[in-house]
Protein backbone atom coordinates (compact mmCIF):
# COMPACT_ATOMS: atom_id res chain seq x y z
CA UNK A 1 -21.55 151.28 189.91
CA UNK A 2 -20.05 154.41 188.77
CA UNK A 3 -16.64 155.33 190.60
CA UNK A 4 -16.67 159.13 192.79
CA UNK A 5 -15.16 161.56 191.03
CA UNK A 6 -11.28 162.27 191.72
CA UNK A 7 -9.18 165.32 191.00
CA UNK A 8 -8.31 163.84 188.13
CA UNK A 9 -11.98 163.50 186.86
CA UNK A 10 -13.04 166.61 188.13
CA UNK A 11 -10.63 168.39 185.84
CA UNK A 12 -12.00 165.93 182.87
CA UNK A 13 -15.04 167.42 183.82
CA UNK A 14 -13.96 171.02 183.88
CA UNK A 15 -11.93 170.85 180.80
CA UNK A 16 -14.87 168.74 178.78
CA UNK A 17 -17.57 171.18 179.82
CA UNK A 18 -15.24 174.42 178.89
CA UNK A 19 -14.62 172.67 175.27
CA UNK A 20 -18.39 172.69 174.93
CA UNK A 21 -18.81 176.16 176.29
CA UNK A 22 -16.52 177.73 172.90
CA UNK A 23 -19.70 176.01 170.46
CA UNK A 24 -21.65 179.17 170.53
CA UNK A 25 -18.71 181.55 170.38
CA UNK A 26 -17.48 179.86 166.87
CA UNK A 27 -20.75 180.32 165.77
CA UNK A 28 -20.58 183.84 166.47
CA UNK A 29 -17.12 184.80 165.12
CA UNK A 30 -18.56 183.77 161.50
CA UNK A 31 -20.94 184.96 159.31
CA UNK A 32 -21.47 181.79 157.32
CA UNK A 33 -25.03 180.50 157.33
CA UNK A 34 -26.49 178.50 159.93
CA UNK A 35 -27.22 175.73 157.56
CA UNK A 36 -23.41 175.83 155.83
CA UNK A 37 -22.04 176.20 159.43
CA UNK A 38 -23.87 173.40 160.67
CA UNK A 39 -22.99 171.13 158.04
CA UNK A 40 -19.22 171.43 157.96
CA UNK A 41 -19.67 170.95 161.86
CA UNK A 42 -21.07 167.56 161.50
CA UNK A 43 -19.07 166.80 158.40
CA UNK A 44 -15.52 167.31 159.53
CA UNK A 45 -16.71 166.17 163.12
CA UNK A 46 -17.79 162.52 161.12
CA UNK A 47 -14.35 162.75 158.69
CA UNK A 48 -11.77 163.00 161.99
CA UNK A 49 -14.22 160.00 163.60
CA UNK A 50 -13.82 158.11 160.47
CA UNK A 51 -10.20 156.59 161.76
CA UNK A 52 -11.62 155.61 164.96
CA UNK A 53 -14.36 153.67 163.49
CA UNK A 54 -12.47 151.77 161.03
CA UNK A 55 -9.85 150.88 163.68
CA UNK A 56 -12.35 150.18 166.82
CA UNK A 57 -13.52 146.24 166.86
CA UNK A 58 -16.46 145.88 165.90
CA UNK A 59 -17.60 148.97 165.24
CA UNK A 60 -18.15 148.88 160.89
CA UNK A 61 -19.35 145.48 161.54
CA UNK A 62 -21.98 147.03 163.69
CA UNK A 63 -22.80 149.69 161.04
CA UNK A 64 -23.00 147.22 158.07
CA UNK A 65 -25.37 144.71 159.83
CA UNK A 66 -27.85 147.63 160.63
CA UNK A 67 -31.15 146.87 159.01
CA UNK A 68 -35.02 147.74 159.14
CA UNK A 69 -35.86 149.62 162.70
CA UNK A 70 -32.52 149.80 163.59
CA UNK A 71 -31.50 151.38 160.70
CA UNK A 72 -34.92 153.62 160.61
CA UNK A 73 -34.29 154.95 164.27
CA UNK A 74 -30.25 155.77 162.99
CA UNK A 75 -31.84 157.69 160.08
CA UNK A 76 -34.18 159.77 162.79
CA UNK A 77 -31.18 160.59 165.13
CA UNK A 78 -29.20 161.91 161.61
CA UNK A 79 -32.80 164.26 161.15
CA UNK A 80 -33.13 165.30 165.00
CA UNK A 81 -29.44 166.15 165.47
CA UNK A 82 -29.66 167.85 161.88
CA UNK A 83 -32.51 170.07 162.94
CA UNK A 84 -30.86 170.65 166.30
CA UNK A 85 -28.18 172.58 164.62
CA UNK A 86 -29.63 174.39 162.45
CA UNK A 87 -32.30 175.56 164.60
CA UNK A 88 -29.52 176.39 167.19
CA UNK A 89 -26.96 178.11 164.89
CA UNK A 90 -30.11 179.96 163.81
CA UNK A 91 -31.01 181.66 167.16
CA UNK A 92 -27.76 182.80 167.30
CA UNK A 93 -27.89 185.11 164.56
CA UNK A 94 -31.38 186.84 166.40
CA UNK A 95 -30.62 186.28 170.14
CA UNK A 96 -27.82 187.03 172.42
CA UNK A 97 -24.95 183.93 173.26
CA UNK A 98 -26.63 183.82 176.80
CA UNK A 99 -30.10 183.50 176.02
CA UNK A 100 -29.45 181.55 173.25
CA UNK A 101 -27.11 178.98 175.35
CA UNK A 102 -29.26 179.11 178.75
CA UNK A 103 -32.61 177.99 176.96
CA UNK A 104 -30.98 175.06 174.74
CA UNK A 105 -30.08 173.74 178.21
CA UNK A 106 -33.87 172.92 178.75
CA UNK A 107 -32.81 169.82 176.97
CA UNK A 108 -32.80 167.59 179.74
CA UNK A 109 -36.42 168.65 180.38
CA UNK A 110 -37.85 167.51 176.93
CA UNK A 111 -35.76 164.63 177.24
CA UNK A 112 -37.59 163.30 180.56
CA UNK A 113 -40.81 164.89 178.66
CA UNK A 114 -39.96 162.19 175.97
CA UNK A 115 -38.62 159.51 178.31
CA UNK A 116 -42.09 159.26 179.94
CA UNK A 117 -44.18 159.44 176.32
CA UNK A 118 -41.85 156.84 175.45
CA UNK A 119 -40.72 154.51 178.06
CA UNK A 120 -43.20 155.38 180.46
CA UNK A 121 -41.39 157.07 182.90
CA UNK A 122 -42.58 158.60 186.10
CA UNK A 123 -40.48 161.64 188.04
CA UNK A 124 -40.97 162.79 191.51
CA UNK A 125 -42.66 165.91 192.74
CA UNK A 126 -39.36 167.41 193.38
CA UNK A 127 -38.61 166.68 189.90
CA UNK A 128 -41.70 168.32 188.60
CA UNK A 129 -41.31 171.46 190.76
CA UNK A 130 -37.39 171.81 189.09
CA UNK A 131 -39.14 171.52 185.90
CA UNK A 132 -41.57 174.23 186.71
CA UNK A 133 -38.98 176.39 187.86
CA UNK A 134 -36.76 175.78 185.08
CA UNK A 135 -39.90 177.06 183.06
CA UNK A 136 -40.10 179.96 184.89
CA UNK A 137 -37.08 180.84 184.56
CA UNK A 138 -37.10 180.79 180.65
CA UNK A 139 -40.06 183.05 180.73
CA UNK A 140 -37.42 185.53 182.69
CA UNK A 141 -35.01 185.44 180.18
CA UNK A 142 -37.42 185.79 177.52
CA UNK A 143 -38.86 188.97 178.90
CA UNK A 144 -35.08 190.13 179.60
CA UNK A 145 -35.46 189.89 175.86
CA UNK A 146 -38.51 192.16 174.66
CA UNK A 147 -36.33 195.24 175.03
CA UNK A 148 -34.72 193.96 172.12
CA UNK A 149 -37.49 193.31 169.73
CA UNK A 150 -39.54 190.55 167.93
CA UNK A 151 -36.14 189.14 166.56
CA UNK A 152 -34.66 188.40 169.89
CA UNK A 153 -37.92 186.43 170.97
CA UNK A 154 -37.61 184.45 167.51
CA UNK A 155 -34.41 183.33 168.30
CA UNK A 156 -35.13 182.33 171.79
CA UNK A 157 -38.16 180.34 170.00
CA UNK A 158 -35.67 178.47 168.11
CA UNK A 159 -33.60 177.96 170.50
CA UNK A 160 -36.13 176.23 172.97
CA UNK A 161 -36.98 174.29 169.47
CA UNK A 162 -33.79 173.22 168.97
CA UNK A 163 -33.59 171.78 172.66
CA UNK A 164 -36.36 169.53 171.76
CA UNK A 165 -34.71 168.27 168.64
CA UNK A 166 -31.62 167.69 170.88
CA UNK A 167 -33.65 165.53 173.09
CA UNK A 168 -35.10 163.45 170.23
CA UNK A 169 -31.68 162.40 169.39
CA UNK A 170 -30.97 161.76 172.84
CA UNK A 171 -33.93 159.30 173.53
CA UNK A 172 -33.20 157.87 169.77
CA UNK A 173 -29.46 157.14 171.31
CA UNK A 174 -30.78 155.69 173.95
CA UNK A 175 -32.98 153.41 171.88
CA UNK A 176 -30.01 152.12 169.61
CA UNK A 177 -26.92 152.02 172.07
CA UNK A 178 -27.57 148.30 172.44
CA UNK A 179 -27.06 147.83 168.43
CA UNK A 180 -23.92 150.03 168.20
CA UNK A 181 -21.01 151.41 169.89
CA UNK A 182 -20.88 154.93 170.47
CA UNK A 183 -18.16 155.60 168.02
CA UNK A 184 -20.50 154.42 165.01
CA UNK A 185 -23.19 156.11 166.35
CA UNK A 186 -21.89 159.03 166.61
CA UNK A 187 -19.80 158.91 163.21
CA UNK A 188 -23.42 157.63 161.37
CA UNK A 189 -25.35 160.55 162.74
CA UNK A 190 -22.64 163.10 162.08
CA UNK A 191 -22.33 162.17 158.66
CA UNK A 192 -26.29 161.80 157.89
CA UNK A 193 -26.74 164.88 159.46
CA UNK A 194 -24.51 167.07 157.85
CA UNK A 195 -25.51 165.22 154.35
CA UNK A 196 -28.96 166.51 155.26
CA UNK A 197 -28.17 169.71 156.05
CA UNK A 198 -25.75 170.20 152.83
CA UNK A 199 -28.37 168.67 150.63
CA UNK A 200 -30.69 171.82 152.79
CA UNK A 201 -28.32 174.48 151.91
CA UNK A 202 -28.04 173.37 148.45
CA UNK A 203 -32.00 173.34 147.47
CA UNK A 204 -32.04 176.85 149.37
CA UNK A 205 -29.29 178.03 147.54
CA UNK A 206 -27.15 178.50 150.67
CA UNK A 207 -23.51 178.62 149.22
CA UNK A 208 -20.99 176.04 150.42
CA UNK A 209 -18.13 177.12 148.81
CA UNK A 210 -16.22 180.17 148.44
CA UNK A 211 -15.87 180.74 152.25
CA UNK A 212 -12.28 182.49 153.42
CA UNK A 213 -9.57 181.39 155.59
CA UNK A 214 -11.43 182.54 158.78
CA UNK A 215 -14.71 180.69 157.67
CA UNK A 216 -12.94 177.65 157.61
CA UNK A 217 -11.19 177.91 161.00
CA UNK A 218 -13.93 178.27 162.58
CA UNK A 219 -15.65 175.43 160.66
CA UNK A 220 -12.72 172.99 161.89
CA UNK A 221 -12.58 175.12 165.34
CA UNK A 222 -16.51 173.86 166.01
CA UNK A 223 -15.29 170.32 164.70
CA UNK A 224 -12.70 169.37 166.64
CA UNK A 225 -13.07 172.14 170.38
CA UNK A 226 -16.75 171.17 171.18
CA UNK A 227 -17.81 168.06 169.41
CA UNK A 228 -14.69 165.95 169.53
CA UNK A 229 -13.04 167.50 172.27
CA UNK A 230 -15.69 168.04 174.30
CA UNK A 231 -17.92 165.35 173.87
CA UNK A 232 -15.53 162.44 173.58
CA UNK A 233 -14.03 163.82 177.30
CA UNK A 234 -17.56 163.72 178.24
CA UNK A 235 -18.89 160.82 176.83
CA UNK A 236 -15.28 158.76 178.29
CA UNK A 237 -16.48 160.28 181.47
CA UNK A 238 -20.03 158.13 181.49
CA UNK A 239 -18.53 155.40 181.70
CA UNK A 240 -16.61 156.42 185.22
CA UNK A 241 -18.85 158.30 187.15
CA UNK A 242 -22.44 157.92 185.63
CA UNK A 243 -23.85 159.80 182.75
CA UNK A 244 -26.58 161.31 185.79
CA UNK A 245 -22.96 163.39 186.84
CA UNK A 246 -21.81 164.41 183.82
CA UNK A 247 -25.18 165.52 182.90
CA UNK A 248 -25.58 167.57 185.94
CA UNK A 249 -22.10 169.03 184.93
CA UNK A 250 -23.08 169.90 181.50
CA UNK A 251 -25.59 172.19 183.08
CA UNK A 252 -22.00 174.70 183.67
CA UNK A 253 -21.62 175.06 180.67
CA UNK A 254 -24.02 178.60 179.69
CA UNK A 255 -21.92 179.83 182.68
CA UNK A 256 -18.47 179.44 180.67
CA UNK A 257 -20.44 180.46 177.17
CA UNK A 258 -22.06 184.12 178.89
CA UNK A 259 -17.82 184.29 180.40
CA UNK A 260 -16.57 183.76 176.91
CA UNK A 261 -18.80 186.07 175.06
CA UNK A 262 -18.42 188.98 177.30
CA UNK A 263 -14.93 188.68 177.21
CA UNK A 264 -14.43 187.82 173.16
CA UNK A 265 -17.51 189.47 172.03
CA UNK A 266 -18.12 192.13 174.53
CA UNK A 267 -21.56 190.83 175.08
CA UNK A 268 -23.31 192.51 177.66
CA UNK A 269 -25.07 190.67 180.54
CA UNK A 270 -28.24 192.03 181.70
CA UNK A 271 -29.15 191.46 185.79
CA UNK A 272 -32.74 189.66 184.65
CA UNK A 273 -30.43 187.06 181.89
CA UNK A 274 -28.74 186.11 184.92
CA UNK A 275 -31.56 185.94 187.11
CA UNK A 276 -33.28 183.71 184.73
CA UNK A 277 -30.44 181.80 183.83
CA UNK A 278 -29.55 181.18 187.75
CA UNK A 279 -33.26 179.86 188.27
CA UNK A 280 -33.37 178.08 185.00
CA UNK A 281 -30.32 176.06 185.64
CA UNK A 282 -31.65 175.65 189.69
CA UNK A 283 -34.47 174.08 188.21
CA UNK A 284 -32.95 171.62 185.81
CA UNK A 285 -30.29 170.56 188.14
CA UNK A 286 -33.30 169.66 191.18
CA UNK A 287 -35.25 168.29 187.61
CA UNK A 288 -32.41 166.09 187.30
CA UNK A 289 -31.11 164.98 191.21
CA UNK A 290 -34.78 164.14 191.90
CA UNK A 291 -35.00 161.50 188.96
CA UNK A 292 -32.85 158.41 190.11
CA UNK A 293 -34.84 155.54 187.84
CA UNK A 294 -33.82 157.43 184.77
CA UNK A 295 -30.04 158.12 186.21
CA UNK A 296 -29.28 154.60 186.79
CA UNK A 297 -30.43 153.29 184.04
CA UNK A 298 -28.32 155.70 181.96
CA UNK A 299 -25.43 154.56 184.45
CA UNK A 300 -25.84 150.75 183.55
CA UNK A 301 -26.22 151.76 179.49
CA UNK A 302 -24.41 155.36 178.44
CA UNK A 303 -26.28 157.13 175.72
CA UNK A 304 -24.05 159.77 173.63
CA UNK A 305 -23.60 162.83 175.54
CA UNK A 306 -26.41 165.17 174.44
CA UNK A 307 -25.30 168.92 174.23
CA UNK A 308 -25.12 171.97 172.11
């Protein structure tokens, strides 16, 4: 059973959920392309875990015995977590950080969507009334959104799209975690992922070279802040307290990205963004407390950490 959380882990917590709160702020501070940006991401982010998977037991063993649906279902996370990004790193360039953040957080509600298509999953009435009221509370940030025209609606569109290709590659991870560790999970679907999205950029004529200095800080800054940073404090974290609390913990984390971007971007944050982002994030978190067969299964059998 999963230990309570000390001081110590609280400020694991804090400090793994403020890494992932800087994602959409990188994003911001460049003008690359979504599909460039996302695909250094994922390829420096699978280069620095390249080390750990040669050194960890096991772990290329694992990867080199992968064959048939095993290897099929790593294939789909590389394609889910691929379309994630780019979808994500897309809305940013039409939305505002907090819109943009707060609805990409309705992951955990396609996920249980997809955990009962898939493993046949029931939830609670409490659970179903968070949901609801997570929904409502997107439709509140959306309208917070018409003052700014059709493009800000677009990228809150992709945005909710790009939670439900986060939650594919959440239930795919939890399909395959018995076949490898999470290091060579991780370090397979980086690397497929941003092959995917390089081999995108380059049929669409996206450039990936000739990108300054500042370009490529904030390629390595979204590398090695959010993704190894944040999720390997995160992910270390599962295996201590539950993945049911860090997942409830992860839902902080539009509240550090809407501080950020005020304060580095000067974004402004209208009174209905918050209202919708306070009922939003109400919802998921009663979504999520009210669900205990999927938490403790998750408990016994971490998946990877599933966040923007």
């Amino acid at each position: 059973m999963p230990a309570k959380p000390s001081l110590l882990t609280a400020v694991g917590l804090l400090a793994g959920v403020a890494a992932l709160s800087t994602s959409a702020i990188f994003v911001k501070l460049t003008d690359a392309p979504a599909s460039a940006l996302a695909a250094y991401r994922l390829l420096l982010s699978a280069l620095f875990l390249l080390p750990v998977v040669l050194s960890a037991r096991g772990s290329l063993s694992s990867l080199l015995k992968l064959r048939g649906r095993q290897l099929g279902l790593v294939l789909l996370a590389g394609c889910f977590l691929a379309l994630h990004y780019l979808l994500w790193f897309a809305s940013l360039r039409f939305t505002s950080v907090v819109s943009s953040t707060v609805l990409v957080s309705l992951q955990p509600l396609f996920s249980f969507l997809g955990a009962y298509l898939w493993f046949g999953e029931k939830q609670k009435r409490f659970a179903l009334a968070g949901g609801l009221l997570a929904i409502a509370g997107s439709f509140v940030i959306g309208g917070s959104d018409l003052g700014f025209g059709g493009t800000a609606l677009l990228g809150d569109a992709l945005a909710l799209l790009a939670a439900a290709a986060m939650a594919g590659y959440f239930l795919v991870g939890q399909s395959i975690q018995s076949a490898l560790p999470l290091s060579a999970f991780s370090f397979t679907a980086y690397g497929l992922s941003g092959l995917l999205l390089a081999g995108y950029s380059l049929v669409l004529g996206v450039p990936l070279t000739g990108y300054g200095a500042w370009d490529w800080s904030m390629f390595l800054g979204l590398a090695i802040v959010p993704t190894l940073i944040g999720q390997s404090i995160l992910s270390g974290l599962v295996r201590r307290i539950g993945a049911s609390t860090v997942s409830m913990a992860i839902i902080g984390e539009p509240v550090g990205t809407a501080i950020l971007a005020y304060w580095l971007l000067q974004e402004a944050i209208t009174v209905q963004q918050v209202t919708g982002g306070m009922i939003m994030l109400a919802g998921i978190a009663l979504f999520m407390a009210n669900s205990p067969a999927r938490s403790r299964r998750e408990d016994r059998n971490p998946a990877p950490v599933s966040q923007p």
